[in-house]
C-alpha atoms as a PDB file:
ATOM      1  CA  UNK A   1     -28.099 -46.931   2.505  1.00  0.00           C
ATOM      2  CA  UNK A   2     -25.684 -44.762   0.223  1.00  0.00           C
ATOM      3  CA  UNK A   3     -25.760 -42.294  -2.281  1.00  0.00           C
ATOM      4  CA  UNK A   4     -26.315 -43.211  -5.815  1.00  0.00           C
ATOM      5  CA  UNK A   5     -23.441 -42.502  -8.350  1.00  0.00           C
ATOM      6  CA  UNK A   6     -25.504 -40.110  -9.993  1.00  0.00           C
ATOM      7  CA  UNK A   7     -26.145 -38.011  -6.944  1.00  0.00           C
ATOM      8  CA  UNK A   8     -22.679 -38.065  -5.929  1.00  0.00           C
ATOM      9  CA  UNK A   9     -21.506 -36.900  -8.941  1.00  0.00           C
ATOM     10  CA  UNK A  10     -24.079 -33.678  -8.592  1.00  0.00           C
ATOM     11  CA  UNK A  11     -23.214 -32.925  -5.160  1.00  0.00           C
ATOM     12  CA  UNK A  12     -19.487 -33.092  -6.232  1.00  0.00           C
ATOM     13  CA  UNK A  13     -20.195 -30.372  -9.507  1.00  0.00           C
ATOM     14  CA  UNK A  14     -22.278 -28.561  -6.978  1.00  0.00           C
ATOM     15  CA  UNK A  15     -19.324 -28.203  -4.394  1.00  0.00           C
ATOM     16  CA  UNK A  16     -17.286 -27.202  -7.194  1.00  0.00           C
ATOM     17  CA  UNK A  17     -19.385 -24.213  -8.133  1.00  0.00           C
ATOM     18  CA  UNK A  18     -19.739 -23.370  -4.287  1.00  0.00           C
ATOM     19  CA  UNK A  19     -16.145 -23.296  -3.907  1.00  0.00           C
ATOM     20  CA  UNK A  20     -14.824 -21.341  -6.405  1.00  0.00           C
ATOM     21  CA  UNK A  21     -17.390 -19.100  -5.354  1.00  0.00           C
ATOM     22  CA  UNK A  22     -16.374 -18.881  -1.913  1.00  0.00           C
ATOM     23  CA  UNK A  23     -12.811 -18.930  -3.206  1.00  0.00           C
ATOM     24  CA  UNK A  24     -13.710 -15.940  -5.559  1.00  0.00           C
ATOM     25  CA  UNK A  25     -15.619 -14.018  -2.818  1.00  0.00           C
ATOM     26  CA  UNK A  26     -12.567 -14.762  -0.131  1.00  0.00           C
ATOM     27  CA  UNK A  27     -10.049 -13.295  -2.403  1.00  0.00           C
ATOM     28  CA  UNK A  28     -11.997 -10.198  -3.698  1.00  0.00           C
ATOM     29  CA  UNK A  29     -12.555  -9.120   0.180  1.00  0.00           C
ATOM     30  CA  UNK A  30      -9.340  -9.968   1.143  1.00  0.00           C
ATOM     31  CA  UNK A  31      -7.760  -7.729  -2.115  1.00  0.00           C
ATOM     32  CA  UNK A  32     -10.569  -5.179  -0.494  1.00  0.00           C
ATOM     33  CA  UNK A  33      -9.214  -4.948   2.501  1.00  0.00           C
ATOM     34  CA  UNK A  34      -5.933  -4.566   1.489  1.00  0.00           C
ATOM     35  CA  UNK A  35      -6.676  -1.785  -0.746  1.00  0.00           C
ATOM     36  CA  UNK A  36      -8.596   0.070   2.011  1.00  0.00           C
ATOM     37  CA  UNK A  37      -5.909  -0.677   4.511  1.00  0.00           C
ATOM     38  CA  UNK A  38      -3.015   1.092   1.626  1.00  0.00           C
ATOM     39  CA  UNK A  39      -5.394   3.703   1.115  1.00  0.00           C
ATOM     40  CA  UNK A  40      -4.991   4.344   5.259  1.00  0.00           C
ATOM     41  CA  UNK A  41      -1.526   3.981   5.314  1.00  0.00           C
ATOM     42  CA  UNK A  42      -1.622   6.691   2.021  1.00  0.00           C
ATOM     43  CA  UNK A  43      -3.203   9.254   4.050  1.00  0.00           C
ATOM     44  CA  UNK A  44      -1.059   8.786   7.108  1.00  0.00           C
ATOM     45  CA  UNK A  45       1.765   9.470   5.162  1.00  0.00           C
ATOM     46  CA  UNK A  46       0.450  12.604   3.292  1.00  0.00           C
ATOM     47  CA  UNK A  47      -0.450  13.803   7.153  1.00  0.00           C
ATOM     48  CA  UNK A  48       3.356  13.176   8.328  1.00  0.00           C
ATOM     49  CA  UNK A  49       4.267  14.808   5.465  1.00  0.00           C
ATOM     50  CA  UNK A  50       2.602  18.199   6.683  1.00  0.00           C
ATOM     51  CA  UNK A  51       3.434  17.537  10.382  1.00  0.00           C
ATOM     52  CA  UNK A  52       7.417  17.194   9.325  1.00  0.00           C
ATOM     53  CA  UNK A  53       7.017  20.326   7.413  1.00  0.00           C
ATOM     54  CA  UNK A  54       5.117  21.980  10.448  1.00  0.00           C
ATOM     55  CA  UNK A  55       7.826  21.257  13.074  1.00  0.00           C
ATOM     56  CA  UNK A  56      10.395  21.989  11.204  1.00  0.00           C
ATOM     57  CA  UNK A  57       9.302  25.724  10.429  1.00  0.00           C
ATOM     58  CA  UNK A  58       8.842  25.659  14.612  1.00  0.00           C
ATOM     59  CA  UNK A  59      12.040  24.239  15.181  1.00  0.00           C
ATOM     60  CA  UNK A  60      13.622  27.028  12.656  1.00  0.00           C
ATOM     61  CA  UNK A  61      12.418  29.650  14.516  1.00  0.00           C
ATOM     62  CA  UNK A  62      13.120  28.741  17.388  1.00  0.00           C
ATOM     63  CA  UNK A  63      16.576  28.141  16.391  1.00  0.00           C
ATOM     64  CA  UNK A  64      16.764  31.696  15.275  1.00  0.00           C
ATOM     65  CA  UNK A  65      15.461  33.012  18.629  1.00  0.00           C
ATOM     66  CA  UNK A  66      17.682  30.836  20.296  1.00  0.00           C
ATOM     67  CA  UNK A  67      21.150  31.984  18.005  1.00  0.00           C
ATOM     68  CA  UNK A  68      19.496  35.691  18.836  1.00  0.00           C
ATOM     69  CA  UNK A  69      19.705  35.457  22.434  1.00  0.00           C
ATOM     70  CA  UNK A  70      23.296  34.170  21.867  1.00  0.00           C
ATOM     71  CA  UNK A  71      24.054  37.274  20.012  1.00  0.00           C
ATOM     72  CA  UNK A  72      22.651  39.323  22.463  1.00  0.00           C
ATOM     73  CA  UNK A  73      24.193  37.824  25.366  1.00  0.00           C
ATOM     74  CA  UNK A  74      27.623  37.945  23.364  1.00  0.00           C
ATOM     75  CA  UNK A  75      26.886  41.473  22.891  1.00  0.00           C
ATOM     76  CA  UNK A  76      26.368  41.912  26.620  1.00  0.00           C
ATOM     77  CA  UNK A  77      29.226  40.381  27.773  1.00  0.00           C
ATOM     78  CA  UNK A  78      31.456  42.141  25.523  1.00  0.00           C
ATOM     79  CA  UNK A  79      30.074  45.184  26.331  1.00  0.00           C
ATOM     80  CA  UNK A  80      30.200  44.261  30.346  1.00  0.00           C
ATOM     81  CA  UNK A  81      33.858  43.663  29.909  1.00  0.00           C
ATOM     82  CA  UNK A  82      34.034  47.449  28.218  1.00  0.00           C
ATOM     83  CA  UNK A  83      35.191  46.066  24.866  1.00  0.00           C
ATOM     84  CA  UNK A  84      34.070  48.213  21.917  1.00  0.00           C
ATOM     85  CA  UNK A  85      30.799  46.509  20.384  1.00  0.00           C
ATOM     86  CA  UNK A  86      30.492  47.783  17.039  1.00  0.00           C
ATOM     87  CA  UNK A  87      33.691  47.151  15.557  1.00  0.00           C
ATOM     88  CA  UNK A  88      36.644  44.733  15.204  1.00  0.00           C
ATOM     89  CA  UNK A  89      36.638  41.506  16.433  1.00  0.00           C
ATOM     90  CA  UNK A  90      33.407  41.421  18.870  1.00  0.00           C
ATOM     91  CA  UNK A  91      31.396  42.756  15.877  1.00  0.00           C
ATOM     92  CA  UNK A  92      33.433  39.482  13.878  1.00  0.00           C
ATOM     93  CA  UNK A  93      32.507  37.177  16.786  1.00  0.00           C
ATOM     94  CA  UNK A  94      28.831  38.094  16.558  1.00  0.00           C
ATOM     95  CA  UNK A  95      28.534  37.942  12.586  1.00  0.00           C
ATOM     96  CA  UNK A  96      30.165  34.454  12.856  1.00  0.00           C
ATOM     97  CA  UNK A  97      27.707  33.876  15.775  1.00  0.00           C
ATOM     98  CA  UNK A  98      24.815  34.903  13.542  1.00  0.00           C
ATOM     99  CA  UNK A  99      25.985  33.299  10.631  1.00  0.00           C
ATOM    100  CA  UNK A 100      26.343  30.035  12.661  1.00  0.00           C
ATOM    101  CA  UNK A 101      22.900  30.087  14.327  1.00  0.00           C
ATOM    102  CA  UNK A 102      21.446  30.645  10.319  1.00  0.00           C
ATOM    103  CA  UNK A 103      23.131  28.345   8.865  1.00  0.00           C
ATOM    104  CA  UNK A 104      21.847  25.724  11.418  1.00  0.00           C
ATOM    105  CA  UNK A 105      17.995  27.273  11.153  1.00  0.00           C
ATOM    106  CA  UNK A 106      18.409  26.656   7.296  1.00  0.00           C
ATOM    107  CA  UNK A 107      19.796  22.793   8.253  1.00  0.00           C
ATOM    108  CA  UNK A 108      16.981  22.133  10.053  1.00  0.00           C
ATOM    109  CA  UNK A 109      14.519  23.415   7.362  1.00  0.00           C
ATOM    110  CA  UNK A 110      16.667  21.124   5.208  1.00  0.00           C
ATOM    111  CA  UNK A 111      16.031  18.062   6.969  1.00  0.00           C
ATOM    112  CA  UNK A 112      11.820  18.904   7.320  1.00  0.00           C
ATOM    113  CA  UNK A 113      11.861  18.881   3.666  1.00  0.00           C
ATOM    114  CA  UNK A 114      13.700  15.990   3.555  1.00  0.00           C
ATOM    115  CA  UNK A 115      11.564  14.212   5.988  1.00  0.00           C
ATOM    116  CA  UNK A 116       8.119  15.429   4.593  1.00  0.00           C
ATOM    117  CA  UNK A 117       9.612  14.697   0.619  1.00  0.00           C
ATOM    118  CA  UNK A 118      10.051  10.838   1.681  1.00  0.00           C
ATOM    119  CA  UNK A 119       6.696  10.813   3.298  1.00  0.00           C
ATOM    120  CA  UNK A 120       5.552  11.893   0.371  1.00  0.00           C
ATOM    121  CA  UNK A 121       7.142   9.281  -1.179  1.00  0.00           C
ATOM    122  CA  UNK A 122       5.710   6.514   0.858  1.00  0.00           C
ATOM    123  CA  UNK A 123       2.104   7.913   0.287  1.00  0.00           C
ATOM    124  CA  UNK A 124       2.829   7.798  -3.721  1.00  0.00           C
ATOM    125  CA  UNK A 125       3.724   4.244  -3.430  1.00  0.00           C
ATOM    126  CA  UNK A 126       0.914   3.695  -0.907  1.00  0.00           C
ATOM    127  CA  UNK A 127      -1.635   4.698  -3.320  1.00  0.00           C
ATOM    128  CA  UNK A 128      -0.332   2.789  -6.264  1.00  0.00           C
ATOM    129  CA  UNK A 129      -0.307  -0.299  -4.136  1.00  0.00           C
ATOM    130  CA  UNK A 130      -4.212   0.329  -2.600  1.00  0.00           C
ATOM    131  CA  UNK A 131      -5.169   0.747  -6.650  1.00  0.00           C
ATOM    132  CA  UNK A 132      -3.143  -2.124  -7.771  1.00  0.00           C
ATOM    133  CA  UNK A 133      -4.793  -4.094  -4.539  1.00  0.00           C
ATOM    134  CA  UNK A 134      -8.557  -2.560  -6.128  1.00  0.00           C
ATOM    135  CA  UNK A 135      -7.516  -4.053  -9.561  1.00  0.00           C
ATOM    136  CA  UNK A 136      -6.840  -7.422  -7.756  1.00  0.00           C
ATOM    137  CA  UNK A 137     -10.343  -7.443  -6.630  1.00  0.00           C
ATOM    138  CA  UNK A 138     -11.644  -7.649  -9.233  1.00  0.00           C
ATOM    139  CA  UNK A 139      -9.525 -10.352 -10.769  1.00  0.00           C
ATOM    140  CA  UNK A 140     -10.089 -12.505  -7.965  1.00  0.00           C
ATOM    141  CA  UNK A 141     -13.369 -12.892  -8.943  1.00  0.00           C
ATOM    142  CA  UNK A 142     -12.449 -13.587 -12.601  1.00  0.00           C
ATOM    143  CA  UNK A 143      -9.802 -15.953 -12.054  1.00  0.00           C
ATOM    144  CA  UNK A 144     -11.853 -17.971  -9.761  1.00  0.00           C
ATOM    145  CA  UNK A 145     -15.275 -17.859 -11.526  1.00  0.00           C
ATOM    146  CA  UNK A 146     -12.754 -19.529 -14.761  1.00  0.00           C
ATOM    147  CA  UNK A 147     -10.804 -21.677 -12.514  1.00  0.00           C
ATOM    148  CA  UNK A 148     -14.051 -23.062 -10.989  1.00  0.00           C
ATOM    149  CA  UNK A 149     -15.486 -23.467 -14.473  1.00  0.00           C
ATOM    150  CA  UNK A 150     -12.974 -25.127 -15.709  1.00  0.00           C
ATOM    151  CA  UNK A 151     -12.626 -27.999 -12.566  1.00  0.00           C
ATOM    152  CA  UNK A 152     -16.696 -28.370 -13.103  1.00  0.00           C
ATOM    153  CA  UNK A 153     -16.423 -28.596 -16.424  1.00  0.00           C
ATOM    154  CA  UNK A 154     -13.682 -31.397 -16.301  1.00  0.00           C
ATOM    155  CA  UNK A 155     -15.486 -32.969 -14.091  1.00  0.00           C
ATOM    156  CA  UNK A 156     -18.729 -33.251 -16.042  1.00  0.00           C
ATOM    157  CA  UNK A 157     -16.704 -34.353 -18.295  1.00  0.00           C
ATOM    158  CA  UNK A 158     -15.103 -37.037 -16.140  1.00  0.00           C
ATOM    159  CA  UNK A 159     -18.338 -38.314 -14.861  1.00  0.00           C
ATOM    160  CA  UNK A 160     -20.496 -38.335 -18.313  1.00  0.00           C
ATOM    161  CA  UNK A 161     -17.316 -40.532 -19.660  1.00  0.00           C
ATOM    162  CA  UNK A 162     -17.528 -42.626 -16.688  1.00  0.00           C
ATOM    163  CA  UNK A 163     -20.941 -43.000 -16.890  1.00  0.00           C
ATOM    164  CA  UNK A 164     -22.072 -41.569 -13.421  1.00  0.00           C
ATOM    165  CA  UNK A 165     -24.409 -39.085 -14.575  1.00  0.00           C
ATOM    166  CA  UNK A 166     -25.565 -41.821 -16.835  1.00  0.00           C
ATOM    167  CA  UNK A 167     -23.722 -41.717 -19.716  1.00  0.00           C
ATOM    168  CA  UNK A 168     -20.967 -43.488 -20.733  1.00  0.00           C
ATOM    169  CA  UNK A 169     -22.078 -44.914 -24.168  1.00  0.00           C
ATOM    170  CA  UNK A 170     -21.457 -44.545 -27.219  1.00  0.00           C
ATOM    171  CA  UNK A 171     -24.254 -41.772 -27.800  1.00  0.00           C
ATOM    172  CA  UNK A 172     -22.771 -39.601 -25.427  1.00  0.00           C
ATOM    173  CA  UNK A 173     -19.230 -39.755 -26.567  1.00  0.00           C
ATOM    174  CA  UNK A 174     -20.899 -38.722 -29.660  1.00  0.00           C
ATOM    175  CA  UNK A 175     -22.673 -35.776 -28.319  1.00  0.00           C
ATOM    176  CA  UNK A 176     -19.391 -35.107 -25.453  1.00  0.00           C
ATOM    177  CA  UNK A 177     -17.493 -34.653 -29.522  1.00  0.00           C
ATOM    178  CA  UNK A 178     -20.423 -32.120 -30.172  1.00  0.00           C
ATOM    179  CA  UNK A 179     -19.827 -30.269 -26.957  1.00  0.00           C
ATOM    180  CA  UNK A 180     -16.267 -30.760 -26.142  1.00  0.00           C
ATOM    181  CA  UNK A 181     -14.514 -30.903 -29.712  1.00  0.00           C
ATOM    182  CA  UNK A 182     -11.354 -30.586 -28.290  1.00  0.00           C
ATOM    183  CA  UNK A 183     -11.684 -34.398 -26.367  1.00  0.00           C
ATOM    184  CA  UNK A 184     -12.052 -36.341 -29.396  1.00  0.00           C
END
């Protein structure tokens, strides 16, 4: 024993509606998620950002301790071998020495800015992409509440031209051109 026609075509509008809920529901967790997950990735990126400046000021420093203990064995050397130390060219060999070790402490502080501006960067585009991904939600839900209303409503329309919700006279392709203007 089968279905009527009538309660076929019910069941169908009703699967309809159920779907593009569930469809609706699906896509507004899934845009969820992926917000939540850019909003992670946002403040991983903003934390980088501060470790990158952190070990570069250590690295700096210890760059400068390290071109200081140069110096100083420069300086003891020199003076071991009984050159003069505080003139002429061992006083120009430590400068240059100095000036080296700085100018490499100043590279590396460089390059920790560098570092921390692109994670920086990466968390700005992070965050736009976790609010664009919250805006999605939201239109999930929208474009499959209309979506679903407009398959149940064509096939209402389908079925009461058909006749299997009963219609399929006359009458009600007079009252479908008092709903659905647009058909006739």
């Amino acid at each position: 024993m089968g279905l009527d026609p009538v309660s076929l075509g019910v069941m169908s509008l009703v699967a309809g509606v159920a779907g593009a809920g569930m469809q609706g529901y699906s896509q507004y967790q899934a845009a969820n998620y992926n917000a939540q997950v850019a909003a992670n990735n946002q403040k991983i990126a903003q934390q980088n950002a501060g470790i990158s400046l952190q070990q570069g000021t250590i690295a700096e420093e210890n760059q400068r301790l390290k071109t200081g203990g140069m110096i100083a064995a420069i300086d003891t050397q020199q003076a071991a071998s009984g050159i003069q130390t505080n003139s002429g060219s061992a006083l120009n060999v430590r400068s240059s020495a100095a000036e080296t070790g700085e100018l490499d402490a100043l590279t590396i502080r460089y390059n920790s800015q560098l570092a921390a501006r692109n994670e920086m960067q990466a968390a700005s585009n992070f965050g736009a992409q976790s609010s664009l991904y919250g805006a999605e939600s939201g239109w999930a839900i929208d474009n499959s509440i209309l979506g679903g209303a407009s398959s149940v409503s064509d096939k209402w329309l389908k079925y009461q031209q058909t006749g299997v919700l009963g219609g399929g006279n006359a009458g009600d392709a007079a009252m479908s051109s008092v709903y659905y203007p647009w058909m006739n």
